[in-house]
PDB file of N, CA and C in Angstrom:
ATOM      1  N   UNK A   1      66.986 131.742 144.493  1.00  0.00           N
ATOM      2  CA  UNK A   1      67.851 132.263 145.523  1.00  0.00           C
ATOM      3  C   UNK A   1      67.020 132.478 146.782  1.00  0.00           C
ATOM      4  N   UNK A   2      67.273 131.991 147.731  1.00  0.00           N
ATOM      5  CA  UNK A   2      66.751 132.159 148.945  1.00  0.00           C
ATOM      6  C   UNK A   2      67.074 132.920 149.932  1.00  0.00           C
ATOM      7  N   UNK A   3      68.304 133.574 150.047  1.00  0.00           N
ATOM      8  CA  UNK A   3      68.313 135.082 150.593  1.00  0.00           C
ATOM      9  C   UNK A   3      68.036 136.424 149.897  1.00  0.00           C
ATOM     10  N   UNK A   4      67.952 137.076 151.130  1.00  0.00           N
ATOM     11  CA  UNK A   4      67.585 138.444 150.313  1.00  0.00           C
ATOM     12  C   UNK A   4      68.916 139.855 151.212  1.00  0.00           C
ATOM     13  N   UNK A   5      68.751 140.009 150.527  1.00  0.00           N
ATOM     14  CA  UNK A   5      69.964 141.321 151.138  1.00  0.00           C
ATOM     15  C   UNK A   5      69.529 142.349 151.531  1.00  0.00           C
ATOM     16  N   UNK A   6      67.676 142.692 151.462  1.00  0.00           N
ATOM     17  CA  UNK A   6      67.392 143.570 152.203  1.00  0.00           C
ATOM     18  C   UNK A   6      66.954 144.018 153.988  1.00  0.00           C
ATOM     19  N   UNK A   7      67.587 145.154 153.640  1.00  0.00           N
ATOM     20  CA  UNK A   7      67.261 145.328 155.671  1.00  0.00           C
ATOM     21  C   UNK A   7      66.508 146.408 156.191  1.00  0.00           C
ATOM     22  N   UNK A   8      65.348 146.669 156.571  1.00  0.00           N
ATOM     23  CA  UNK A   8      64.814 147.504 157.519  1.00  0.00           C
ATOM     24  C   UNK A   8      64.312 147.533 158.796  1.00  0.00           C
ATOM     25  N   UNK A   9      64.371 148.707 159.177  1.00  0.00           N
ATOM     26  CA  UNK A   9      64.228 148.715 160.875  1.00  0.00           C
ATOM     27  C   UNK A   9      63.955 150.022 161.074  1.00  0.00           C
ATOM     28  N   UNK A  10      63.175 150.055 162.452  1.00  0.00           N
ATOM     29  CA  UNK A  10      62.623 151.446 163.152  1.00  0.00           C
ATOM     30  C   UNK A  10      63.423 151.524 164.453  1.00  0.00           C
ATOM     31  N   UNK A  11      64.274 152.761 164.272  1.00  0.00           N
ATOM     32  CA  UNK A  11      64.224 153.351 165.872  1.00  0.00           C
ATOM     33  C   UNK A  11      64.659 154.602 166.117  1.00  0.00           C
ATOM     34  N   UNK A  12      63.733 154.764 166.961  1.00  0.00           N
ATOM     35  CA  UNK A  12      63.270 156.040 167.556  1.00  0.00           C
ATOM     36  C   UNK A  12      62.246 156.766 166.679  1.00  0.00           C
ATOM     37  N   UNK A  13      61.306 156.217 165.616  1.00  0.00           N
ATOM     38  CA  UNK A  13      60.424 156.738 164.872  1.00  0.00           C
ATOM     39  C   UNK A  13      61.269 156.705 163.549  1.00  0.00           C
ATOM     40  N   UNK A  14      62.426 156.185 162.959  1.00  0.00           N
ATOM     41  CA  UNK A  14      63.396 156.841 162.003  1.00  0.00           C
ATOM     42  C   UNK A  14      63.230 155.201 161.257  1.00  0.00           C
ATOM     43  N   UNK A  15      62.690 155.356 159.942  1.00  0.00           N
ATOM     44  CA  UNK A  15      62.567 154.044 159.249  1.00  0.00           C
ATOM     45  C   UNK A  15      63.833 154.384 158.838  1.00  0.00           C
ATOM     46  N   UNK A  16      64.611 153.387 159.086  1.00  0.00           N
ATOM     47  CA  UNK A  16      66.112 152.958 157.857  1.00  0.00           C
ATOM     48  C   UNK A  16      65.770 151.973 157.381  1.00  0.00           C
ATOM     49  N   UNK A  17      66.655 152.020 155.938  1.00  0.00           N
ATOM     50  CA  UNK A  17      66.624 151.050 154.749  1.00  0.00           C
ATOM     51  C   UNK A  17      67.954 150.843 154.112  1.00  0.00           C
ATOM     52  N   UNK A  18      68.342 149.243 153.828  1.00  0.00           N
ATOM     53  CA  UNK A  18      69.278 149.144 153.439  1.00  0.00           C
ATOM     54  C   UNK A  18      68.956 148.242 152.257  1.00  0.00           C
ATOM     55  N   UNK A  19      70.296 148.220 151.305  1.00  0.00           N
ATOM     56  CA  UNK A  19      70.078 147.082 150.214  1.00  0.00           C
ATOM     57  C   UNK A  19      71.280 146.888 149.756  1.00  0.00           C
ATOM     58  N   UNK A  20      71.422 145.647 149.765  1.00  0.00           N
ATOM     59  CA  UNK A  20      73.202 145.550 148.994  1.00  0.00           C
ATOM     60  C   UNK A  20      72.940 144.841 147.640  1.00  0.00           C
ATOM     61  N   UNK A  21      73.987 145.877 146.451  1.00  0.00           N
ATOM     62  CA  UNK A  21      73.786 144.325 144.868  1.00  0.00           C
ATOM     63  C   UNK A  21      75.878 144.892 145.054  1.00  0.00           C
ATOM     64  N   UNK A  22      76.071 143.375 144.662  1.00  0.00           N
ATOM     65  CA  UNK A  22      77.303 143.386 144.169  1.00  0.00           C
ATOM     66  C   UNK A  22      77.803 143.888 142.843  1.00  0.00           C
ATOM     67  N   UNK A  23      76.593 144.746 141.838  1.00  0.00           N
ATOM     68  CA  UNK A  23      77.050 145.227 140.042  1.00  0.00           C
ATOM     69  C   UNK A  23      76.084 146.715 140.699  1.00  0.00           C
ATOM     70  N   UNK A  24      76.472 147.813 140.063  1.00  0.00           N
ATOM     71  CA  UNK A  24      75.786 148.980 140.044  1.00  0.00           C
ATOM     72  C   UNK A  24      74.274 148.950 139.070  1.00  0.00           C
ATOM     73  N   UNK A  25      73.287 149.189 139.024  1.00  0.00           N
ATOM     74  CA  UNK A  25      72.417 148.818 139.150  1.00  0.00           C
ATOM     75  C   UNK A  25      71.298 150.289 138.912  1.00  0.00           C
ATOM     76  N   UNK A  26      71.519 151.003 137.160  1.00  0.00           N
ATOM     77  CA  UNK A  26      70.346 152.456 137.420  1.00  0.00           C
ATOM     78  C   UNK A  26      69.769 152.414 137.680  1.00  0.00           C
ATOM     79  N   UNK A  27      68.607 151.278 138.070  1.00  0.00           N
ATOM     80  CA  UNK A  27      67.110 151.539 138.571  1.00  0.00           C
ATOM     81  C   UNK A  27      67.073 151.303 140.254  1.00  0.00           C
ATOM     82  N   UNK A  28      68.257 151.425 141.028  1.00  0.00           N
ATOM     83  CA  UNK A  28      68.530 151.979 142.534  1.00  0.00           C
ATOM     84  C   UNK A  28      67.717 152.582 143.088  1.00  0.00           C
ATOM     85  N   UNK A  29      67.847 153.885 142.456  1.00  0.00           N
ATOM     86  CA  UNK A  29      66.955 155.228 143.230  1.00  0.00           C
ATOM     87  C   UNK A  29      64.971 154.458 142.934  1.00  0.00           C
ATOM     88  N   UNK A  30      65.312 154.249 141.915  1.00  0.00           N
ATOM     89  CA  UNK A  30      63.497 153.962 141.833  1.00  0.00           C
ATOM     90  C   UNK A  30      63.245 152.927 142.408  1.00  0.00           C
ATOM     91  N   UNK A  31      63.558 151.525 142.762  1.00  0.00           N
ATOM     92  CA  UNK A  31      64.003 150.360 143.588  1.00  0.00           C
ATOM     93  C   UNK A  31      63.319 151.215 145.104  1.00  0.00           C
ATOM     94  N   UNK A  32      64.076 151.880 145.373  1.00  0.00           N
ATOM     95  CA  UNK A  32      64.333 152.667 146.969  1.00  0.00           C
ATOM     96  C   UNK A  32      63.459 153.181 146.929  1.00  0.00           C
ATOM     97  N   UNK A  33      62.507 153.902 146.251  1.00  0.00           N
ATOM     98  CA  UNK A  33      61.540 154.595 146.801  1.00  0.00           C
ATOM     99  C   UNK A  33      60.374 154.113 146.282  1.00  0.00           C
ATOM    100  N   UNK A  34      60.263 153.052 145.748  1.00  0.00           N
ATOM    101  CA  UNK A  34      59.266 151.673 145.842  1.00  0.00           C
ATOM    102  C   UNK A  34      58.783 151.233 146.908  1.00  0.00           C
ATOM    103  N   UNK A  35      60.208 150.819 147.494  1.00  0.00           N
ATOM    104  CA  UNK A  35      60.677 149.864 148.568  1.00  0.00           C
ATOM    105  C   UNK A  35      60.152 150.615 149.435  1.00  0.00           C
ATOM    106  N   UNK A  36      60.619 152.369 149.956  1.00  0.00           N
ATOM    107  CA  UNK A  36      60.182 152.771 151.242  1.00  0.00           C
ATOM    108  C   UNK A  36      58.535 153.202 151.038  1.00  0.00           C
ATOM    109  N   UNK A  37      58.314 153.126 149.894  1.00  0.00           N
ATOM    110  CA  UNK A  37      56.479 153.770 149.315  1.00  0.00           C
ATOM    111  C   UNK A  37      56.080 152.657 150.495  1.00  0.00           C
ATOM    112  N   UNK A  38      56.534 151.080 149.937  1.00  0.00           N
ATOM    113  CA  UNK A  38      55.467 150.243 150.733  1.00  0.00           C
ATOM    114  C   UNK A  38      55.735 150.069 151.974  1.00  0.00           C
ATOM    115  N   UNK A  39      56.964 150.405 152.135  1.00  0.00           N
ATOM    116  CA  UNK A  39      56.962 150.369 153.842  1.00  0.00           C
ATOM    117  C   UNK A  39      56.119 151.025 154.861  1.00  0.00           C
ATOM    118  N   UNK A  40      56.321 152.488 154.115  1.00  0.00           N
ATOM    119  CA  UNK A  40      55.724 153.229 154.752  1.00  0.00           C
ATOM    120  C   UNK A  40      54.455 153.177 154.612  1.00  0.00           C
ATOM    121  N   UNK A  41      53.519 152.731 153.348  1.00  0.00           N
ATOM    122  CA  UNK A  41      52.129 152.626 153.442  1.00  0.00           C
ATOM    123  C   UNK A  41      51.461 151.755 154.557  1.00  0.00           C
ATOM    124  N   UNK A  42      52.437 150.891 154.939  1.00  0.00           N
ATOM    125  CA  UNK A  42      52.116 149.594 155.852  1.00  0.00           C
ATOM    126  C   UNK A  42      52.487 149.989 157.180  1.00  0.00           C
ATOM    127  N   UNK A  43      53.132 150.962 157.452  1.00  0.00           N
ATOM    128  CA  UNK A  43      53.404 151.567 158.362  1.00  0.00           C
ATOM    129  C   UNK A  43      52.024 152.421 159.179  1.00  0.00           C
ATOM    130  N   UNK A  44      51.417 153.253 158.094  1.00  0.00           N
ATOM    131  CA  UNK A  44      50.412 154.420 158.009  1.00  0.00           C
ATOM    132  C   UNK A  44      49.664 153.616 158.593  1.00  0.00           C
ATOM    133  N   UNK A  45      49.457 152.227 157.204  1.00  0.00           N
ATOM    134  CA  UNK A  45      47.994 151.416 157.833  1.00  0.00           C
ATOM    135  C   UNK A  45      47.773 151.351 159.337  1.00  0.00           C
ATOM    136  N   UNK A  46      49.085 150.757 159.673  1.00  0.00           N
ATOM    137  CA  UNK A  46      48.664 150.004 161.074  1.00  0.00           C
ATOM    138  C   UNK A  46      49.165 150.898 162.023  1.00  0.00           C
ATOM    139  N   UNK A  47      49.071 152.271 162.355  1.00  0.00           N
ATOM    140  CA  UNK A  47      49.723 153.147 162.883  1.00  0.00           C
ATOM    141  C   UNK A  47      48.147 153.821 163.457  1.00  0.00           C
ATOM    142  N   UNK A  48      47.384 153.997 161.862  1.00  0.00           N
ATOM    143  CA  UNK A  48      45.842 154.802 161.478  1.00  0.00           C
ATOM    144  C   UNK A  48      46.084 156.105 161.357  1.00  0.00           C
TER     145      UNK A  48
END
């Protein structure tokens, strides 16, 4: 599959995160704060 359904973006300092699945899905919450762990580590990095 060659798309992906995820979306993030910064503004005004405010990381948002989005993700769409079409079936409900328990491992969501842990997914999400995976997802924003590495954002934000990559964020830190290049921020210092």
């Amino acid at each position: 599959m060659g798309m992906k359904n995820d979306l993030s973006f910064m503004v005004d300092a405010v990381m948002s995160l989005y993700e769409h699945q079409s079936t409900w899905n328990p491992n969501m919450p842990l997914r999400g704060l995976i997802y924003f762990a590495k954002l934000y580590q990559i964020y830190v990095r290049e921020q210092g």
